[in-house]
N, C-alpha and C. Protein backbone atom coordinates (compact mmCIF):
# COMPACT_ATOMS: atom_id res chain seq x y z
N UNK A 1 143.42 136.00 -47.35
CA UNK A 1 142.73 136.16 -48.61
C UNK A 1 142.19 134.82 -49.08
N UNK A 2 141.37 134.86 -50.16
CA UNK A 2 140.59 133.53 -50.37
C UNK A 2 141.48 132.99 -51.39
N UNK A 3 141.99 133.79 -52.01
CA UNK A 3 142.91 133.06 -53.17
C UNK A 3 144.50 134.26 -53.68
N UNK A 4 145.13 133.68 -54.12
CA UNK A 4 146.65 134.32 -54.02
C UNK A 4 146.88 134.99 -55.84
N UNK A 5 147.62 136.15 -55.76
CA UNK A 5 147.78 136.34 -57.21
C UNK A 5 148.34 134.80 -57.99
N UNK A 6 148.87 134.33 -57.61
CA UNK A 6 149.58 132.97 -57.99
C UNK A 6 148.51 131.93 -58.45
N UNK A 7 147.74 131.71 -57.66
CA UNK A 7 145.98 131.17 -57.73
C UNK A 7 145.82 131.34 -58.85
N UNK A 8 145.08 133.60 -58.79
CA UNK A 8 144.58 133.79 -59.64
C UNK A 8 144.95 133.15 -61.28
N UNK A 9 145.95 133.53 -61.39
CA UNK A 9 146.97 133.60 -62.63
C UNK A 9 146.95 132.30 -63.18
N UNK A 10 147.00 131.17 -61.84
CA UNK A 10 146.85 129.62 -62.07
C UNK A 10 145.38 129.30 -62.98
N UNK A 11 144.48 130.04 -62.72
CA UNK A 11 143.00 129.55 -62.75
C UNK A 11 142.76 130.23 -64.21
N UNK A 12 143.65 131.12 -65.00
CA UNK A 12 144.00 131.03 -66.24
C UNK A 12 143.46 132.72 -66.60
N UNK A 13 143.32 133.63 -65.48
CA UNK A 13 142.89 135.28 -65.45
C UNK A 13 144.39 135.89 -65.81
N UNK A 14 144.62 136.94 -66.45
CA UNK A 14 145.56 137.90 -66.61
C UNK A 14 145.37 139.15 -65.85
N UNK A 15 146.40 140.16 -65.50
CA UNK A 15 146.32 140.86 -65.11
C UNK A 15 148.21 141.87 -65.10
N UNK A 16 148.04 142.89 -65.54
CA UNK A 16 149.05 143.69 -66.01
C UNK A 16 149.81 144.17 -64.75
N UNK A 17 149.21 144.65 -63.88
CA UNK A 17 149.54 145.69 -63.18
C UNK A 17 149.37 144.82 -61.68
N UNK A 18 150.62 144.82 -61.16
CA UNK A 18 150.43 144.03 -60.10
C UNK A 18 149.67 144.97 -58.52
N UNK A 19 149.96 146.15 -58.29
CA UNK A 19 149.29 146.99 -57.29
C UNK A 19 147.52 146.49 -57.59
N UNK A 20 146.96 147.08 -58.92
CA UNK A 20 146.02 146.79 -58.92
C UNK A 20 145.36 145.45 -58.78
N UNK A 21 145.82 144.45 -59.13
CA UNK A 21 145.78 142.71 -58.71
C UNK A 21 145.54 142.63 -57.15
N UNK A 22 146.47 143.16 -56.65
CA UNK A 22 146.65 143.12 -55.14
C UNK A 22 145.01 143.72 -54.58
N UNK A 23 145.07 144.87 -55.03
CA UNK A 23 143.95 145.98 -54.97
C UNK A 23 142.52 145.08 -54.64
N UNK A 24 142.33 144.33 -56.24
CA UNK A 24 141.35 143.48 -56.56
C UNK A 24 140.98 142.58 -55.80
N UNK A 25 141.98 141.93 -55.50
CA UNK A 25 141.70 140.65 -54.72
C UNK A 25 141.57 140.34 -53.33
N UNK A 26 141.36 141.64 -52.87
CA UNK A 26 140.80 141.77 -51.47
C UNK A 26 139.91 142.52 -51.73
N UNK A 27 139.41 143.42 -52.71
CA UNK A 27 138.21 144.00 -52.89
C UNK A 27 136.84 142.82 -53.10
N UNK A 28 137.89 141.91 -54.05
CA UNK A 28 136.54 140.41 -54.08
C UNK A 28 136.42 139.40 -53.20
N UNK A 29 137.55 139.84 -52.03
CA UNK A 29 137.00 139.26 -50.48
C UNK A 29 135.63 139.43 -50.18
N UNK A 30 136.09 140.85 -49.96
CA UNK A 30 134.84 141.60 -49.41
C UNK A 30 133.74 141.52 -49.80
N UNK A 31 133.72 141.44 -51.21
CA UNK A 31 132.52 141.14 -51.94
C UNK A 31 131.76 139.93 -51.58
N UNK A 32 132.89 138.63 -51.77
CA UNK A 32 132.27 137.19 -51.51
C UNK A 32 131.55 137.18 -49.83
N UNK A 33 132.70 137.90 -49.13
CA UNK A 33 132.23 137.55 -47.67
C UNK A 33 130.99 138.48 -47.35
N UNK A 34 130.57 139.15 -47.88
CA UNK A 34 129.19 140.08 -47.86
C UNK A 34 128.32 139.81 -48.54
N UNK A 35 128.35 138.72 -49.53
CA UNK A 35 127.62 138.25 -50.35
C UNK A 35 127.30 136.73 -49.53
N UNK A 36 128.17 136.37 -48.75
CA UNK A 36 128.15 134.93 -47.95
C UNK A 36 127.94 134.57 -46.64
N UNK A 37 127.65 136.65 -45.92
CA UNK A 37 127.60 136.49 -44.58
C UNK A 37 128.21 135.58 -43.67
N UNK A 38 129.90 135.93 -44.42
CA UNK A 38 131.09 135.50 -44.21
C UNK A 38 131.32 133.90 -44.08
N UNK A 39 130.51 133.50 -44.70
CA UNK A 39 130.64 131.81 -45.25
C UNK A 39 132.06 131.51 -45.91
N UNK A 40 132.18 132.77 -47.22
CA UNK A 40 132.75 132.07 -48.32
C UNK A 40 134.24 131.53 -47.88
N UNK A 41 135.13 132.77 -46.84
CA UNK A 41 136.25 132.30 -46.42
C UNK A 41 136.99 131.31 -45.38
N UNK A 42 135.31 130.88 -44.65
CA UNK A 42 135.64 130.00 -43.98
C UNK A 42 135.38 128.29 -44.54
N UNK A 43 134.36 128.46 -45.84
CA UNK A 43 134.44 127.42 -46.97
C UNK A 43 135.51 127.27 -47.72
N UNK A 44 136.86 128.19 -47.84
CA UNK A 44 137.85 128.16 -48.41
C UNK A 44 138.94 127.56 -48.38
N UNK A 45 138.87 127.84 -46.08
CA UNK A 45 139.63 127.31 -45.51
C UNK A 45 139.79 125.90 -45.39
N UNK A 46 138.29 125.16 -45.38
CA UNK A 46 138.42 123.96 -45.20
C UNK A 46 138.61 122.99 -45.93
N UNK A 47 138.95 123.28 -47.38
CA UNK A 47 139.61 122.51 -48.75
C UNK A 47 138.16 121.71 -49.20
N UNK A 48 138.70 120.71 -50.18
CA UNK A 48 137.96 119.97 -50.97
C UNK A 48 137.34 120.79 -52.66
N UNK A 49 136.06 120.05 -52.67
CA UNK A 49 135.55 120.68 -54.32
C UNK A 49 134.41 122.21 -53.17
N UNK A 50 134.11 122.37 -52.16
CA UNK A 50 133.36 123.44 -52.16
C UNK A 50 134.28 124.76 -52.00
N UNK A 51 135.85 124.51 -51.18
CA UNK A 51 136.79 125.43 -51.19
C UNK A 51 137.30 126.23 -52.84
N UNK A 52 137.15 124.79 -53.94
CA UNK A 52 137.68 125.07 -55.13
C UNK A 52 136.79 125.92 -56.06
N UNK A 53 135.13 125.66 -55.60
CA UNK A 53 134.30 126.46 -56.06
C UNK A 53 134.27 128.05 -55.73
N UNK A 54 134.62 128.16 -54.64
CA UNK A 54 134.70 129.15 -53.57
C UNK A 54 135.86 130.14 -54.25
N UNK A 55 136.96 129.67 -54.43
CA UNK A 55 138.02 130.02 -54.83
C UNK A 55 137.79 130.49 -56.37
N UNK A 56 137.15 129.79 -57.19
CA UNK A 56 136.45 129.97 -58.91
C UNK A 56 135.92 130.93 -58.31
N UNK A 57 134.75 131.27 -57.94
CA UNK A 57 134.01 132.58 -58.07
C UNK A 57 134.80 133.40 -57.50
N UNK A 58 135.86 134.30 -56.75
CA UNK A 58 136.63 134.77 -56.10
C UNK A 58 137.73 135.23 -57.44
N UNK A 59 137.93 134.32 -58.01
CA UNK A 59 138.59 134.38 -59.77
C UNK A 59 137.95 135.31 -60.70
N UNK A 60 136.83 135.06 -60.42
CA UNK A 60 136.08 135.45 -61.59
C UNK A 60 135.52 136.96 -60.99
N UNK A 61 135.19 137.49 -59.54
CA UNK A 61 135.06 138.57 -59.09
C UNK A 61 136.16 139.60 -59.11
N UNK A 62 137.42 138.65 -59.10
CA UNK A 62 138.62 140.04 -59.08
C UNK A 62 138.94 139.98 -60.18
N UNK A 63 138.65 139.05 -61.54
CA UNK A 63 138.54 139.32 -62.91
C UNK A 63 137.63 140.42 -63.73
N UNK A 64 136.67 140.65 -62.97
CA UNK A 64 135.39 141.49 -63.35
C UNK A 64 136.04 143.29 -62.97
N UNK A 65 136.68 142.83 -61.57
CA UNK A 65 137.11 144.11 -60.79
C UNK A 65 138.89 144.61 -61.51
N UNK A 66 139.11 143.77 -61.72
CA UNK A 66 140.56 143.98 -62.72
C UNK A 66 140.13 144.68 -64.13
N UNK A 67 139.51 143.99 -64.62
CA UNK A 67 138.78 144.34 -65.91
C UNK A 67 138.35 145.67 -65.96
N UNK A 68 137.37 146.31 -64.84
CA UNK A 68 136.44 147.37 -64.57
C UNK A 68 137.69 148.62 -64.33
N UNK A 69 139.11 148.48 -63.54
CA UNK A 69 140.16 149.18 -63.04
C UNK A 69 141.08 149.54 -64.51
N UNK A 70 140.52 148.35 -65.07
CA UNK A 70 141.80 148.60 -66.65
C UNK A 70 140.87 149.73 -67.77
N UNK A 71 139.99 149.30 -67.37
CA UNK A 71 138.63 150.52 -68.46
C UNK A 71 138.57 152.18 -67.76
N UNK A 72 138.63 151.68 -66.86
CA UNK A 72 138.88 153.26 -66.02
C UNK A 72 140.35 153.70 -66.62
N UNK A 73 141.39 153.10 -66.35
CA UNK A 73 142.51 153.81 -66.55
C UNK A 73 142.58 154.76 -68.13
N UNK A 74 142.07 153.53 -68.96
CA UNK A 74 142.21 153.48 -70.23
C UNK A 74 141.45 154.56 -71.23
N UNK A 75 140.43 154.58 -70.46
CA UNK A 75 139.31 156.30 -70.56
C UNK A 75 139.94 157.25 -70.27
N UNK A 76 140.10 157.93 -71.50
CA UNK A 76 140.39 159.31 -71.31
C UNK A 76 139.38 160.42 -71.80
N UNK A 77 138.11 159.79 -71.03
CA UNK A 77 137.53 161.17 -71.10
C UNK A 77 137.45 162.60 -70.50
N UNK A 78 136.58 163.29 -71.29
CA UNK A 78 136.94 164.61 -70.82
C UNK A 78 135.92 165.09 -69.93
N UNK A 79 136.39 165.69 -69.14
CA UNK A 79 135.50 165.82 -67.81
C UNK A 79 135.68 167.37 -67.49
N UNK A 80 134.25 168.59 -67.88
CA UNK A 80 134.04 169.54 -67.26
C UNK A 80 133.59 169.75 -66.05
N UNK A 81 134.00 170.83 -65.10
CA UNK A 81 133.49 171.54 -64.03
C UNK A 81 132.79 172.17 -64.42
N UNK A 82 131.47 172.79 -63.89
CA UNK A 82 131.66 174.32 -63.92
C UNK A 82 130.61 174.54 -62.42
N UNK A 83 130.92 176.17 -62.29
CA UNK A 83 130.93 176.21 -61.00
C UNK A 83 130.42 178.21 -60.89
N UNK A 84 129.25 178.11 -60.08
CA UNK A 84 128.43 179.28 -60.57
C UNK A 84 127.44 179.75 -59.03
N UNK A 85 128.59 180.22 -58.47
CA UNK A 85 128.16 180.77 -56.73
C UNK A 85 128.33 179.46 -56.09
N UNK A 86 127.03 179.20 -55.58
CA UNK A 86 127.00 178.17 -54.86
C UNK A 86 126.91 176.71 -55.67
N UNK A 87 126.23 176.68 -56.54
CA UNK A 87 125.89 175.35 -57.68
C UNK A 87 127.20 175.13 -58.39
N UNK A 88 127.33 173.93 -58.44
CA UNK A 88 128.19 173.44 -59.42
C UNK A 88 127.91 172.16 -59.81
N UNK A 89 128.73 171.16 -60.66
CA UNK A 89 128.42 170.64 -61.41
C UNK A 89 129.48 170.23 -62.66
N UNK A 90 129.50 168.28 -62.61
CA UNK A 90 130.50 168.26 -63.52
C UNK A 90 129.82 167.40 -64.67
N UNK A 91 130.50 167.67 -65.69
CA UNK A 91 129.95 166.82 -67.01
C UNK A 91 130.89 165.61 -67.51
N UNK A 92 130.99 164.47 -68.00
CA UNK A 92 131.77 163.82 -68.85
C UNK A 92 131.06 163.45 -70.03
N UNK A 93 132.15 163.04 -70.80
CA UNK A 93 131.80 162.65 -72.13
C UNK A 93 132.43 160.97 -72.27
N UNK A 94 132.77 160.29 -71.42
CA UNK A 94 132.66 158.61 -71.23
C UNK A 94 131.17 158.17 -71.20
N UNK A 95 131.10 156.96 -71.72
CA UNK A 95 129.86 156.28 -71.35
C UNK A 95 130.15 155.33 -70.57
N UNK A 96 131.05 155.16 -69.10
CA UNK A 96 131.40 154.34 -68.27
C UNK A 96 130.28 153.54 -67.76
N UNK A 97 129.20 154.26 -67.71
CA UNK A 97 127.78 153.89 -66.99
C UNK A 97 127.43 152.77 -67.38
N UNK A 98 127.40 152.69 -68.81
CA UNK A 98 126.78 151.62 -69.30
C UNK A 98 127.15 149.73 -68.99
N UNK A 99 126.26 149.21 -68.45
CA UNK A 99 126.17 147.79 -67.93
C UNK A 99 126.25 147.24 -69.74
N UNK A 100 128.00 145.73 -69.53
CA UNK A 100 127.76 144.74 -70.66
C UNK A 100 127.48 143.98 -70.16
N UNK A 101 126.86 142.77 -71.15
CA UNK A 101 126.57 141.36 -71.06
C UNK A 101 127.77 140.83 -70.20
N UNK A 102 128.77 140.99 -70.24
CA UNK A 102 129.84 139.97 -70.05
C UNK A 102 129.92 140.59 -68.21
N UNK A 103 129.63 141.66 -67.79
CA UNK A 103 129.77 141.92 -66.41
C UNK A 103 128.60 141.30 -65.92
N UNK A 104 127.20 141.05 -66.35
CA UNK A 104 126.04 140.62 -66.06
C UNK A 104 126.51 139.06 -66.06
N UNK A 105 127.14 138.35 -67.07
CA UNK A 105 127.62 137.15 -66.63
C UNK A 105 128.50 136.79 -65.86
N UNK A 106 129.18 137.76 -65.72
CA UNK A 106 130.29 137.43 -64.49
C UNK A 106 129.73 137.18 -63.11
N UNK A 107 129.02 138.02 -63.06
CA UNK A 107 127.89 138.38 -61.39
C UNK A 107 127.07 136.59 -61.27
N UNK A 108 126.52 136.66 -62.47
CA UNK A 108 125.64 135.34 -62.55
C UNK A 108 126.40 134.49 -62.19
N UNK A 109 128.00 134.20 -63.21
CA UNK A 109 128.92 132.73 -62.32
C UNK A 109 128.85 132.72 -61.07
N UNK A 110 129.42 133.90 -60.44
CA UNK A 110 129.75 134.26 -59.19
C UNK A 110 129.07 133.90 -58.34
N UNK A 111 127.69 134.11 -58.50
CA UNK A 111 126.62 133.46 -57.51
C UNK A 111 126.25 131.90 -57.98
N UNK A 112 126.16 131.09 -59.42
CA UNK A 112 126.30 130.05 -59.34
C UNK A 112 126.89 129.50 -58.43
N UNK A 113 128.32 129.61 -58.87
CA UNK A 113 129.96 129.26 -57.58
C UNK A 113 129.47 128.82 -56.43
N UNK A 114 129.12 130.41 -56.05
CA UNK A 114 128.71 130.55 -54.37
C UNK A 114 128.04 129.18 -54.18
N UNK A 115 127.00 129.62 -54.63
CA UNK A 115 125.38 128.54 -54.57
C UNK A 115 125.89 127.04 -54.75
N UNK A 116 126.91 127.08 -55.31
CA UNK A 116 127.08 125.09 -55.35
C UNK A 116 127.70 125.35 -54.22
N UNK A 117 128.96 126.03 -54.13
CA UNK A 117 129.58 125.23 -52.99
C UNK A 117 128.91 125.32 -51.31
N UNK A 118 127.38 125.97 -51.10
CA UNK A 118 126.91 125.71 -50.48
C UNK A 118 127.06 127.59 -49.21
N UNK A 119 127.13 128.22 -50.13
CA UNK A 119 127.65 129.55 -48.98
C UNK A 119 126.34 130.38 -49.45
N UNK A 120 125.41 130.28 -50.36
CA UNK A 120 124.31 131.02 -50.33
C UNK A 120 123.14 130.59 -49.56
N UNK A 121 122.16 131.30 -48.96
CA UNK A 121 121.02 130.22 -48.34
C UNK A 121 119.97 130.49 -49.50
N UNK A 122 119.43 129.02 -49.98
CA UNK A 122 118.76 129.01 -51.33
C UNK A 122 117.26 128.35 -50.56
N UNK A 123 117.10 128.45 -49.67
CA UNK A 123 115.74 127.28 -49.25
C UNK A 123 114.67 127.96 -48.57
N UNK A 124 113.62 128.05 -48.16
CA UNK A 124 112.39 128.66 -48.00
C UNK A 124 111.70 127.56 -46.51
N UNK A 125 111.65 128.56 -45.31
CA UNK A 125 111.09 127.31 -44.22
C UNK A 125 109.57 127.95 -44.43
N UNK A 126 108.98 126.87 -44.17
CA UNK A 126 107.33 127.20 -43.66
C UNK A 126 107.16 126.61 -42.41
N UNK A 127 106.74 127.20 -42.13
CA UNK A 127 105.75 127.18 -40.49
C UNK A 127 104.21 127.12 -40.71
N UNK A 128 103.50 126.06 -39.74
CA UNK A 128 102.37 126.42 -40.05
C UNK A 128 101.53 126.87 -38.82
């Protein structure tokens, strides 16, 4: 993993429920290393300030994904079936859908992070 619940917790994130922590923080592996075309964990490995950057955005992705797991639980909306031969069809009454500011900034650190410590490709070749 890129960083340890111990990490996390160090880097100053909360989190209640330890299954889901666990959950998270290999879900924001996956994320970083698909977002880094598997850069980010081998930038992790090799220490210094680009490992520590590496490790910050990795914080801040299973913070977003912790966050997103605690709003789910915490919704108790109500959710119809209904179901009519072959068609069916369910309804809720959550507005889970809706995108905040604060998940739109999370995404933005995240790729800052990336981008300093050098795991995004930011540059443009020309050929002539």
């Amino acid at each position: 993993m890129i960083i340890t619940a111990e990490e996390y917790r160090a880097m100053g994130f909360t989190s209640e429920d330890e299954e889901v922590l666990e959950s998270c923080l290999k879900r924001a592996e996956f994320v970083l290393e698909a977002l880094t075309g598997g850069k980010a964990a081998a930038t992790a490995e090799k220490g210094g300030k680009c490992a520590e950057l590496v490790k910050q955005a990795a914080g801040f992705q299973t913070s977003a994904m912790v966050r997103t797991e605690s709003e789910r639980s915490a919704s108790h909306s109500s959710e119809e079936r209904v179901s009519l031969g072959d068609f069916s069809y369910t309804s809720s009454d959550s507005d889970s859908e809706a995108v905040s500011a604060e998940a739109v900034d999370t995404d933005l650190t995240v790729i800052r992070l990336l981008r300093t410590a050098g795991c995004l490709f930011g540059g443009l070749e020309v050929r002539e």
